[in-house]
Every structure is written in structure tokens, then in C-alpha cells.
N, C-alpha and C. Protein backbone atom coordinates (compact mmCIF):
# COMPACT_ATOMS: atom_id res chain seq x y z
N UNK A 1 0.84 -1.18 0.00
CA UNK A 1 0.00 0.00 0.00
C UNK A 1 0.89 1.24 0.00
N UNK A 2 0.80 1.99 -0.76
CA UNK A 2 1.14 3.48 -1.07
C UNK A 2 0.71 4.23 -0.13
N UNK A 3 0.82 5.65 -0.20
CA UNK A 3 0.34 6.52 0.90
C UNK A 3 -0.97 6.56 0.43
N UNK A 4 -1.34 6.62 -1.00
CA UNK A 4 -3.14 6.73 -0.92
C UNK A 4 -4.13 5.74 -0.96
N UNK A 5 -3.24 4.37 -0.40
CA UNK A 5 -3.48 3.14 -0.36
C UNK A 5 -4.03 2.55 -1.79
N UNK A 6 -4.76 1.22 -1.49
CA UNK A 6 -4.77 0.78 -2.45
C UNK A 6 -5.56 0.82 -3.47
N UNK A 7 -5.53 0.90 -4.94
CA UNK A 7 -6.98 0.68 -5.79
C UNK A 7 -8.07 -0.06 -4.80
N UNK A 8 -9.17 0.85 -4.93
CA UNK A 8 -10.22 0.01 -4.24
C UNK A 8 -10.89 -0.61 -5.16
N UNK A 9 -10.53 -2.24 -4.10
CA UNK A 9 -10.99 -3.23 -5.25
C UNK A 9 -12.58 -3.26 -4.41
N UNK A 10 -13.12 -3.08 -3.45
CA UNK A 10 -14.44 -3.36 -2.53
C UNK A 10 -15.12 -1.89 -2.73
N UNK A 11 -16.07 -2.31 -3.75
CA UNK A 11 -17.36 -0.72 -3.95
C UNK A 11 -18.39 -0.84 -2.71
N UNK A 12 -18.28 0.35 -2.60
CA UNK A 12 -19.24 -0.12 -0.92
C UNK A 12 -20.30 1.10 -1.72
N UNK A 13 -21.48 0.19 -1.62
CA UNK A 13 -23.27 0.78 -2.47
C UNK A 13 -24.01 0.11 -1.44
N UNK A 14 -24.33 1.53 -0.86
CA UNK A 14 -25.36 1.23 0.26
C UNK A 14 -27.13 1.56 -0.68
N UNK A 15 -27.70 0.91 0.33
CA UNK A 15 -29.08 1.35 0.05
C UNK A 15 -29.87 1.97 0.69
N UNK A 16 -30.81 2.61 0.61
CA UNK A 16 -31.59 3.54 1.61
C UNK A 16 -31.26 3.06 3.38
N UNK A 17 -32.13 1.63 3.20
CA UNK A 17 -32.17 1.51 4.57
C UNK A 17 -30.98 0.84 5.19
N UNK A 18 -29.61 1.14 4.76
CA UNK A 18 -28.84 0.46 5.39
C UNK A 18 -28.05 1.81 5.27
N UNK A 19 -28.65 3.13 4.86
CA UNK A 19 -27.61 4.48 5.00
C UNK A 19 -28.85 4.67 5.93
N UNK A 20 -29.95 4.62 6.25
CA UNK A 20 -30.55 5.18 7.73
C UNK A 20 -30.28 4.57 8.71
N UNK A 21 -30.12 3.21 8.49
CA UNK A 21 -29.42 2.44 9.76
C UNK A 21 -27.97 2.99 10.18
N UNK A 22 -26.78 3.27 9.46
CA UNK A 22 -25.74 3.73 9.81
C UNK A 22 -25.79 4.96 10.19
N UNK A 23 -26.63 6.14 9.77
CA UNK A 23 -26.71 7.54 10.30
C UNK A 23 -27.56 7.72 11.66
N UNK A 24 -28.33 6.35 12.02
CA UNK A 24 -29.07 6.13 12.72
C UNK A 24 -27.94 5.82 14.43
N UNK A 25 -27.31 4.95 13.87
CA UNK A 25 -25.91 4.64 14.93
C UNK A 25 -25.58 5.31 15.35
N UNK A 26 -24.50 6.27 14.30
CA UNK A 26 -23.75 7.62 14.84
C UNK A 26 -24.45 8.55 15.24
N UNK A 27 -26.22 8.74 14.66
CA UNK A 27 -26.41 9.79 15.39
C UNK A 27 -26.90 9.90 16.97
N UNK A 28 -27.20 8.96 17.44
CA UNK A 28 -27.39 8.28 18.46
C UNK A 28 -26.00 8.76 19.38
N UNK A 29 -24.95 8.32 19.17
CA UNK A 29 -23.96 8.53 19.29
C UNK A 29 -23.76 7.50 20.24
N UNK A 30 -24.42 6.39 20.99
CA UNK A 30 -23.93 5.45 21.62
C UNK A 30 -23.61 4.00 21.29
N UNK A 31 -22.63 3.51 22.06
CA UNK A 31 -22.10 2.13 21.21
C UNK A 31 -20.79 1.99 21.44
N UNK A 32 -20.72 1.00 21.05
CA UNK A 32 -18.69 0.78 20.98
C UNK A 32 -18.53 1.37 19.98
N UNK A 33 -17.27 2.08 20.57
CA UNK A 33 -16.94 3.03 19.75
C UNK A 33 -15.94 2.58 18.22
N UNK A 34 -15.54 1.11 18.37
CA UNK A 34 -14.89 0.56 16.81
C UNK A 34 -16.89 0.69 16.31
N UNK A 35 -17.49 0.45 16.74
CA UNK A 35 -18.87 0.12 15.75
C UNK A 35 -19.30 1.73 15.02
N UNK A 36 -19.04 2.98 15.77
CA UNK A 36 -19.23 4.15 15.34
C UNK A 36 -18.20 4.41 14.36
N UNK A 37 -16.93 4.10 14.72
CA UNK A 37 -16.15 4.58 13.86
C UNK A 37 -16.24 3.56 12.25
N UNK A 38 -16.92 2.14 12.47
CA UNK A 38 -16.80 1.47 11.15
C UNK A 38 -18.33 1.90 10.52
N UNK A 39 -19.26 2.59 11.10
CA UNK A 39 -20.59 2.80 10.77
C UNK A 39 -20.15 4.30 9.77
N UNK A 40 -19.14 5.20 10.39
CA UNK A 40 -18.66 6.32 9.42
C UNK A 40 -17.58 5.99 8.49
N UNK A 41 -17.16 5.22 8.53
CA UNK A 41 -15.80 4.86 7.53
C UNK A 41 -17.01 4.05 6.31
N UNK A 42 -18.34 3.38 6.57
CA UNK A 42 -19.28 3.11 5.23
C UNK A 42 -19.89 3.95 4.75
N UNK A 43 -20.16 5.37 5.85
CA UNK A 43 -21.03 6.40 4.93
C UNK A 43 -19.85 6.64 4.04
N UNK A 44 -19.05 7.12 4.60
CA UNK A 44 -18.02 7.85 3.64
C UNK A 44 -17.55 7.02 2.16
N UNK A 45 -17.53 5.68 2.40
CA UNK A 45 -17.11 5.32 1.23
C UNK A 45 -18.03 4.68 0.11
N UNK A 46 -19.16 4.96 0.59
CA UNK A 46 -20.46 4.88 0.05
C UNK A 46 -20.34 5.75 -1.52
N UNK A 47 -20.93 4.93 -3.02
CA UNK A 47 -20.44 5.79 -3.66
C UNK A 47 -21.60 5.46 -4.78
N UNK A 48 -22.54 5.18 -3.37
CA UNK A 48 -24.16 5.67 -4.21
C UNK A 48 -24.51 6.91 -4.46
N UNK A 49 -25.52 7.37 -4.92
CA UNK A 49 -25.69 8.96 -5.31
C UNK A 49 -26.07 9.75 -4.29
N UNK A 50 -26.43 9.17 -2.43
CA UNK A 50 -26.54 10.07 -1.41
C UNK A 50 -25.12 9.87 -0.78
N UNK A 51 -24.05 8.57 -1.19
CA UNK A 51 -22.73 8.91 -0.49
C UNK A 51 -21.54 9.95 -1.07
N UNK A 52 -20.59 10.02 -0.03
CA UNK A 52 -19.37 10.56 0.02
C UNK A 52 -18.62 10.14 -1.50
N UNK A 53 -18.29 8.76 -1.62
CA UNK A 53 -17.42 8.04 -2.22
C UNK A 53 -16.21 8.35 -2.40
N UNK A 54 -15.70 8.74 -0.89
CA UNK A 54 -14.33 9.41 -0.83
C UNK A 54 -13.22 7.71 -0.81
N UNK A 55 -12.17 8.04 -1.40
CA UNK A 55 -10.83 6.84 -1.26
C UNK A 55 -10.42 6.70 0.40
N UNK A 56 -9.82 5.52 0.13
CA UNK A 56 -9.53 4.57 1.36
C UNK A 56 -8.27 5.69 2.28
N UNK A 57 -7.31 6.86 1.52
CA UNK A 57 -6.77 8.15 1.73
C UNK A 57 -7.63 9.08 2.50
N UNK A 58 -8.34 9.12 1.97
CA UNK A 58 -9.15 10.27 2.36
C UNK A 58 -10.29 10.25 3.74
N UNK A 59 -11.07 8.64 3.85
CA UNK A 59 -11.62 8.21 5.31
C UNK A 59 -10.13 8.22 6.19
N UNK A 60 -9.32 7.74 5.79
CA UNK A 60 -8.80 7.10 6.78
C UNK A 60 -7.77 8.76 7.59
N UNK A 61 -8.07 9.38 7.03
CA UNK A 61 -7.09 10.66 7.26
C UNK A 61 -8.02 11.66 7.78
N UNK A 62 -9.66 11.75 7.67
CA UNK A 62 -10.30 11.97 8.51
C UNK A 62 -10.93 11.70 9.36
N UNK A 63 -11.17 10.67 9.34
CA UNK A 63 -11.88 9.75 10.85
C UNK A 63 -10.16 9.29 11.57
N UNK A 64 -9.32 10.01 11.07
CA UNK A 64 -8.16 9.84 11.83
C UNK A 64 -7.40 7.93 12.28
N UNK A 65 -7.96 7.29 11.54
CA UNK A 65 -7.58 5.43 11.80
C UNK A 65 -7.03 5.38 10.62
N UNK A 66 -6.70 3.84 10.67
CA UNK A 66 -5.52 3.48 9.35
C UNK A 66 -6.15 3.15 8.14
N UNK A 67 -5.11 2.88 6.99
CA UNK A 67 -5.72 2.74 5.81
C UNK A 67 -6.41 1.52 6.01
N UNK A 68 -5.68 0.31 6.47
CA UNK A 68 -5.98 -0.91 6.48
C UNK A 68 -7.12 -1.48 7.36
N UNK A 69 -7.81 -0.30 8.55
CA UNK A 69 -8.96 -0.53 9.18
C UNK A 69 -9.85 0.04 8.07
N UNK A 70 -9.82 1.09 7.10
CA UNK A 70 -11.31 1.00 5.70
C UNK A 70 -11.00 0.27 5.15
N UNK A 71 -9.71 -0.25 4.64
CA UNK A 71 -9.69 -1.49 3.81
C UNK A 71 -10.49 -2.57 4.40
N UNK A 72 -10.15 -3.12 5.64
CA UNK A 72 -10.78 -4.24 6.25
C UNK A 72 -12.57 -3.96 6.32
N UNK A 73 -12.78 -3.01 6.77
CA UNK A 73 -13.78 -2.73 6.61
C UNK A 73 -14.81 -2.92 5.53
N UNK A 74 -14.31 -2.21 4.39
CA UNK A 74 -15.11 -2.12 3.23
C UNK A 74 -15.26 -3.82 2.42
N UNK A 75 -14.15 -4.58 2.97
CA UNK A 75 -13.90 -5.77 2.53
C UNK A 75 -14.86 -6.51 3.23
N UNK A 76 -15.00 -6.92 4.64
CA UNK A 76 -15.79 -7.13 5.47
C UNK A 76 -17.42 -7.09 4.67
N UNK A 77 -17.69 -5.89 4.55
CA UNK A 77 -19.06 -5.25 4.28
C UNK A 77 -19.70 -6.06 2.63
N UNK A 78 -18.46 -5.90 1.87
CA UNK A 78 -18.96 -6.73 0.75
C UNK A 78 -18.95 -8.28 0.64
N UNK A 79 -18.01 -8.74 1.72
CA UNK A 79 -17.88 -10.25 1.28
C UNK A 79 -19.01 -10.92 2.31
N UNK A 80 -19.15 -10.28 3.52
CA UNK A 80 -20.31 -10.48 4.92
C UNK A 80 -21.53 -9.77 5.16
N UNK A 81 -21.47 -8.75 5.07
CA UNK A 81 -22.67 -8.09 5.12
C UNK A 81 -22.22 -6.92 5.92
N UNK A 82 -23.80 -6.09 6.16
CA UNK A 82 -23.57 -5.20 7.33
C UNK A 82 -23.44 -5.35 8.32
N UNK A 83 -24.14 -6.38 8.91
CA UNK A 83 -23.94 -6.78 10.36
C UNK A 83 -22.86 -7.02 10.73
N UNK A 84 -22.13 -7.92 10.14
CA UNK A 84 -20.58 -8.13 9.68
C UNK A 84 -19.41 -7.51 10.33
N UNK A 85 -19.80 -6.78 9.27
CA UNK A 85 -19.03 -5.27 9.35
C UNK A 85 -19.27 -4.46 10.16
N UNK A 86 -19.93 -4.22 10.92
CA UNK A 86 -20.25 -3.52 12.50
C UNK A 86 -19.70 -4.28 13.57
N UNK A 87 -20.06 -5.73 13.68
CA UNK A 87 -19.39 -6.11 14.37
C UNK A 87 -17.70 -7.14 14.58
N UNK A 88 -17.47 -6.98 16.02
CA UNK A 88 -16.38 -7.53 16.03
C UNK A 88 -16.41 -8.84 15.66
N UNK A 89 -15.11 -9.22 15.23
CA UNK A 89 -15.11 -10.90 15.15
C UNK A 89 -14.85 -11.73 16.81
N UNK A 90 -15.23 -12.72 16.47
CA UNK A 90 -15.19 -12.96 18.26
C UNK A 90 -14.09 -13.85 17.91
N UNK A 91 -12.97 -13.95 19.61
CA UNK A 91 -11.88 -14.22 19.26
C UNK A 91 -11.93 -16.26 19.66
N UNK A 92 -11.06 -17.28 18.85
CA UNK A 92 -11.65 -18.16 19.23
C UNK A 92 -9.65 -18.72 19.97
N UNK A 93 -10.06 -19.29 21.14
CA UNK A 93 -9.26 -20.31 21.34
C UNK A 93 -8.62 -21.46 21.05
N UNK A 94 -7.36 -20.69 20.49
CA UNK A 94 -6.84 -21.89 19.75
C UNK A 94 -6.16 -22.89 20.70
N UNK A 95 -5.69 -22.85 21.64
CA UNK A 95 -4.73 -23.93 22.10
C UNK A 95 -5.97 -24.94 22.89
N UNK A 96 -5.50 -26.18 22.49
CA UNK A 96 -6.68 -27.35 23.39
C UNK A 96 -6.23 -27.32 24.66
N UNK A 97 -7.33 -28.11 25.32
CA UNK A 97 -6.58 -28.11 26.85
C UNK A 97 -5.66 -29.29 26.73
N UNK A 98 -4.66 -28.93 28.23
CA UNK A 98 -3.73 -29.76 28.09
C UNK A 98 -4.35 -30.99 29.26
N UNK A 99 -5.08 -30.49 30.21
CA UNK A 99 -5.83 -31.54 30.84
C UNK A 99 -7.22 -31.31 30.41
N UNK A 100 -8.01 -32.93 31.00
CA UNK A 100 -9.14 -33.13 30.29
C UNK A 100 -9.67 -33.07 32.23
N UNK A 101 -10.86 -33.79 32.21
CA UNK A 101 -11.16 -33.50 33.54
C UNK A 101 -10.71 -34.18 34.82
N UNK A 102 -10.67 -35.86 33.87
CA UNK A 102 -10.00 -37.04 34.40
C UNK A 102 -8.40 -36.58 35.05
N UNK A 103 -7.76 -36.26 34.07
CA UNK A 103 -6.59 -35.82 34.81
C UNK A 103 -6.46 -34.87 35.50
N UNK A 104 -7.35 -33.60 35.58
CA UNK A 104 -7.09 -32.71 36.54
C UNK A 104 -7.75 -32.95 37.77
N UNK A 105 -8.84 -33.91 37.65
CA UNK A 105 -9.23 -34.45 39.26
C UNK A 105 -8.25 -35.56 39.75
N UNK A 106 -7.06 -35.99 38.89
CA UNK A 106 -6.02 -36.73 39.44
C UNK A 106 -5.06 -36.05 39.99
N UNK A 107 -4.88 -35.23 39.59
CA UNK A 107 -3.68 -34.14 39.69
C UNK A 107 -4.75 -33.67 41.10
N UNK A 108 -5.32 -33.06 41.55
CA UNK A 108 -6.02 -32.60 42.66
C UNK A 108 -6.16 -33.49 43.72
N UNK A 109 -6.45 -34.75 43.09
CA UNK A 109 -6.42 -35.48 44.66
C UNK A 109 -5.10 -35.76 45.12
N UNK A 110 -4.27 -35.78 43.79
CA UNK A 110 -2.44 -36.34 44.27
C UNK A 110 -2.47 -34.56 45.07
N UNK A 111 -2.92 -33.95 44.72
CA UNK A 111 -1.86 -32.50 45.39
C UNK A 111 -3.00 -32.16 47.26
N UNK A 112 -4.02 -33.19 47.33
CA UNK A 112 -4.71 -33.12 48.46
C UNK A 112 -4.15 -34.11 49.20
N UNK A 113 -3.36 -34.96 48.55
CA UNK A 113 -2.72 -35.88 49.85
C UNK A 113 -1.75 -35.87 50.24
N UNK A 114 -1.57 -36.79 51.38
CA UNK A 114 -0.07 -36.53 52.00
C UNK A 114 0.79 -36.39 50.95
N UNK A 115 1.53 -35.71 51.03
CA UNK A 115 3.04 -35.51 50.29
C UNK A 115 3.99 -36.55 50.97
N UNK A 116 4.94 -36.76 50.20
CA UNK A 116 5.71 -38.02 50.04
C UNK A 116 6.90 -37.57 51.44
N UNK A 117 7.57 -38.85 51.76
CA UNK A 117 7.84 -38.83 52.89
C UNK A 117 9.34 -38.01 53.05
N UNK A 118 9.62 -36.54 54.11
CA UNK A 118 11.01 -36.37 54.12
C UNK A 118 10.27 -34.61 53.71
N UNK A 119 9.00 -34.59 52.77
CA UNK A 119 8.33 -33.60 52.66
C UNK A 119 7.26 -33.08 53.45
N UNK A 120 7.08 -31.67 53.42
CA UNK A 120 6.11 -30.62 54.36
C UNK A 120 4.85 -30.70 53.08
N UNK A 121 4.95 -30.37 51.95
CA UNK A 121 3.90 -30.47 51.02
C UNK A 121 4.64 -30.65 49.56
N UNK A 122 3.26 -30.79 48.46
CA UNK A 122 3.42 -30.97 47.16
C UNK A 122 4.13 -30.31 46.50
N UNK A 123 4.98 -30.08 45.68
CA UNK A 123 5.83 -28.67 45.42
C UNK A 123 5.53 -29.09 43.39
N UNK A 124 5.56 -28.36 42.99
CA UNK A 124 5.52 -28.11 41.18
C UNK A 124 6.25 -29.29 40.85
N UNK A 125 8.03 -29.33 41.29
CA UNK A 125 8.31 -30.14 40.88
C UNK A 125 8.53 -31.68 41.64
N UNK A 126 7.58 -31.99 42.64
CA UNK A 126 7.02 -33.47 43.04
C UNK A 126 5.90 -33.92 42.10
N UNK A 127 5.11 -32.82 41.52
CA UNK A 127 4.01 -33.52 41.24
C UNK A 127 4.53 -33.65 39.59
N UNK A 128 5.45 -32.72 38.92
CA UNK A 128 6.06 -33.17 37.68
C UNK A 128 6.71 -34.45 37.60
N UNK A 129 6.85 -34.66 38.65
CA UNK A 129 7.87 -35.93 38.49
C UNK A 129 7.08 -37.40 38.84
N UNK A 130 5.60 -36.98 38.79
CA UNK A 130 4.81 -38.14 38.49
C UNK A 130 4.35 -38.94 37.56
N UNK A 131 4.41 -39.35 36.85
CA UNK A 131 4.51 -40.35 35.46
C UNK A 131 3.56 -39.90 34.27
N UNK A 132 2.06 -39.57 35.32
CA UNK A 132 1.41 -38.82 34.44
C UNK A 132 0.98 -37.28 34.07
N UNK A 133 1.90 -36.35 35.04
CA UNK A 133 2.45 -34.78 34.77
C UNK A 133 3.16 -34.59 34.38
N UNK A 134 3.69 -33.80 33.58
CA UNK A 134 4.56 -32.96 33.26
C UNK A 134 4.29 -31.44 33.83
N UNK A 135 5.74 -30.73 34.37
CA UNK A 135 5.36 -29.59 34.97
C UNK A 135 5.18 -28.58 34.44
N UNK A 136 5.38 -28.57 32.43
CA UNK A 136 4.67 -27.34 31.94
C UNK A 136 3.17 -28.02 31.85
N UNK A 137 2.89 -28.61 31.55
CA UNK A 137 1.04 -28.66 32.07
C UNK A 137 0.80 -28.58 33.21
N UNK A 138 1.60 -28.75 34.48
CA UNK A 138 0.92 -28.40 35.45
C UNK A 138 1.10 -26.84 35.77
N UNK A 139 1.87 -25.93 35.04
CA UNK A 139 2.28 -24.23 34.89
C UNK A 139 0.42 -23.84 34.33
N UNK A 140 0.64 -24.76 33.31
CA UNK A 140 -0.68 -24.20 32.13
C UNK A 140 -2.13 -23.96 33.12
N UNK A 141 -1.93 -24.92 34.36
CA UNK A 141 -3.01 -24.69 35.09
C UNK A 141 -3.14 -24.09 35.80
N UNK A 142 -2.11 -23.63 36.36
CA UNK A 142 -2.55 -22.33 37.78
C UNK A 142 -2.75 -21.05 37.18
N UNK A 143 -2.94 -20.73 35.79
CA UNK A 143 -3.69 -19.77 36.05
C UNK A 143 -5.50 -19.52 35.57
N UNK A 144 -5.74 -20.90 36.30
CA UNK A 144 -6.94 -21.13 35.93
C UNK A 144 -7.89 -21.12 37.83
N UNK A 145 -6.62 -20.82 38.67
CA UNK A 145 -7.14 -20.81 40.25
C UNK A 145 -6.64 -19.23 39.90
N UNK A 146 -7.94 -18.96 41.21
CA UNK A 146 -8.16 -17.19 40.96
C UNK A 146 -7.16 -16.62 42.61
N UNK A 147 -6.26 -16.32 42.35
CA UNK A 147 -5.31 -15.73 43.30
C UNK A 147 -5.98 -14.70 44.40
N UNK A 148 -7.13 -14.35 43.81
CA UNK A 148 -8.23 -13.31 44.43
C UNK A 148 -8.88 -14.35 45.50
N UNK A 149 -9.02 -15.44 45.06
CA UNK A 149 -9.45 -16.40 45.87
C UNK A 149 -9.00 -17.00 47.84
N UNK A 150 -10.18 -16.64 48.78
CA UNK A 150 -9.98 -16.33 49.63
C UNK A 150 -8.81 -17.58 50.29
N UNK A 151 -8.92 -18.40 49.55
CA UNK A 151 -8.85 -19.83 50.33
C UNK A 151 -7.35 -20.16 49.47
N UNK A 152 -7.15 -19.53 48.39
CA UNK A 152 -5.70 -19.72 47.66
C UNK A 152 -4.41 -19.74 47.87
N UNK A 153 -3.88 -20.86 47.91
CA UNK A 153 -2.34 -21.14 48.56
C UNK A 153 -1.72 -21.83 47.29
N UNK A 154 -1.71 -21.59 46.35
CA UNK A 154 -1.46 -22.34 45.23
C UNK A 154 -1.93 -23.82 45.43
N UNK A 155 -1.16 -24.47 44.07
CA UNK A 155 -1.60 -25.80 43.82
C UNK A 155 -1.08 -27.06 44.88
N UNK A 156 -0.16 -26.79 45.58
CA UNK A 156 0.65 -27.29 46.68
C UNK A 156 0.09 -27.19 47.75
N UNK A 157 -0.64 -26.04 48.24
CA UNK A 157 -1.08 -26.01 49.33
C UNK A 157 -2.95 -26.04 49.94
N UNK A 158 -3.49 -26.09 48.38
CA UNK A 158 -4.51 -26.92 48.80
C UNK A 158 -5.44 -27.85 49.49
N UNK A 159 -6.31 -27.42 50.30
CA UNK A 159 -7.14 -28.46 51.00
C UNK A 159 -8.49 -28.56 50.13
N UNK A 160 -8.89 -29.75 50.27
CA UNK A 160 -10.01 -30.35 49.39
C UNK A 160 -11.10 -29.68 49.75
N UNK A 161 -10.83 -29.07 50.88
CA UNK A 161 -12.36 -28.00 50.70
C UNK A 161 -12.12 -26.38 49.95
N UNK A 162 -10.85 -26.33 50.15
CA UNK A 162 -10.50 -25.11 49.34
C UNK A 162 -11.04 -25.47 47.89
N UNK A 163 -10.59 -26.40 47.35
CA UNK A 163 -10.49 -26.54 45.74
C UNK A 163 -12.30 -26.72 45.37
N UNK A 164 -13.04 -27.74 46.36
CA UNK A 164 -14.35 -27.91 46.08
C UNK A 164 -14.89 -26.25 46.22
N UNK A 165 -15.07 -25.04 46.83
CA UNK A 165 -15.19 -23.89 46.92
C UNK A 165 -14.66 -23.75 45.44
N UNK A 166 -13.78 -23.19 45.44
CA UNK A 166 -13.19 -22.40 43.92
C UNK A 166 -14.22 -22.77 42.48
């Protein structure tokens, strides 16, 4: 992309009721504010006979955001729709879990019982060194206990009524 970005390959042709719905947004003036700012980046590039049909240069240098948020935008709007294009994409979780439930109620009862003999309690690396932990999966889990939590002594210092609470 150049400074006046790119040929716009995405014609954004609104129709009546989807330019009263967007003037309807902003004029309102409430909302998340990415939804106001992508509701004016479509009037503007609107290049029906009641829009702007100003270049991807020219929104993006007055609604003050980047070229590549009207690009995304206008792209959005033609390949998805309006709704689309107003809203955010929701973000998805990519990494699987590393425990399933079976093992983390194993891992909980090993870290609720006596600790092994010569020891005061469970420590990260006793319970790694159990056949079926490893201690970056057992890292991956503490931050799934809420430190805010009244009863929280980490994963070591757990009592089985602490953990049934949480």
C-alpha cells in the first residue's frame, strides 16, 4: 500500500435503509466506539448517489484510523454483510486443553494428599515428576485458580475444601 493506499478493489453501495441504519448509529452517538467509527468509515465510502465516495486516503485521514482498518472494513461489508461489518469478530481459542477433567481431578487429589515422605507439602516439581504430569502442564493450570481467591495457597497447598469452593 502506497500513501493513498490501495486501488479500491471493494465498492461499498449502500441502500436507503442500510444508509438510515448507519446515520441512525452515529447519530445516536452510543455504542462501541470501533462500531461508530466502522458505521462512518461506510457512509463515507459509500459511492451511491446520497454517499461521500471518498478513497480509502481520504476516510482514513479523517476519521483519523488506518488505511488498512477502511480497507478491512469495506472488505468485510462486501464479502459479509452489514452486520458483519459492525461487528467484532469474536476471538476463538486456539490452544486445546492440556488436561481433560480425568486428569485434573487426578492431579487434585495427588496434590490433596499426603506428600511423600522427608516432605512438608506438594511442590511443582514433586508432582512433575509423576509419570502422568509434566510440569509445563501443570504451569498451564494455575492460572486457571483465581489468586483473588480467599482460600488460595497455590496448587501445593490446597485443601479439598478449598479446591471444592473455587
Amino acid at each position: 500500500m502506497d500513501k493513498r493506499g490501495p486501488a479500491v478493489k471493494y465498492v461499498v453501495r449502500l441502500d436507503a435503509e442500510e444508509r438510515q441504519q448507519l446515520e441512525g448509529i452515529i447519530r445516536t452517538g452510543r455504542g462501541a466506539a470501533y462500531r461508530l467509527l466502522k458505521a462512518r468509515i461506510l457512509l463515507k465510502a459509500d459511492v451511491s448517489t446520497e454517499g461521500c465516495g471518498w478513497d480509502d486516503a481520504q476516510i482514513a485521514e479523517a476519521l483519523e484510523t488506518s488505511l488498512s482498518t477502511v480497507y478491512r472494513t469495506r472488505r468485510q461489508l462486501v464479502e459479509e454483510g452489514l452486520e458483519a461489518a459492525l461487528a467484532r469478530k469474536t476471538q476463538s481459542t486456539s490452544q486445546p486443553r492440556i488436561f481433560d477433567g480425568e486428569k485434573e481431578a487426578k492431579l487434585i487429589a495427588l496434590a490433596c494428599s499426603e506428600p511423600p515422605e522427608g516432605y512438608a507439602r506438594w511442590s511443582l516439581r514433586l508432582l512433575g515428576e509423576c509419570p502422568i504430569f509434566c510440569v509445563t502442564a501443570l504451569w498451564s493450570m494455575l492460572p486457571k485458580r483465581s489468586k483473588d481467591d480467599d482460600n488460595f495457597q497455590g496448587i501445593t497447598g490446597r485443601t479439598a475444601e478449598g479446591l471444592r469452593a473455587a
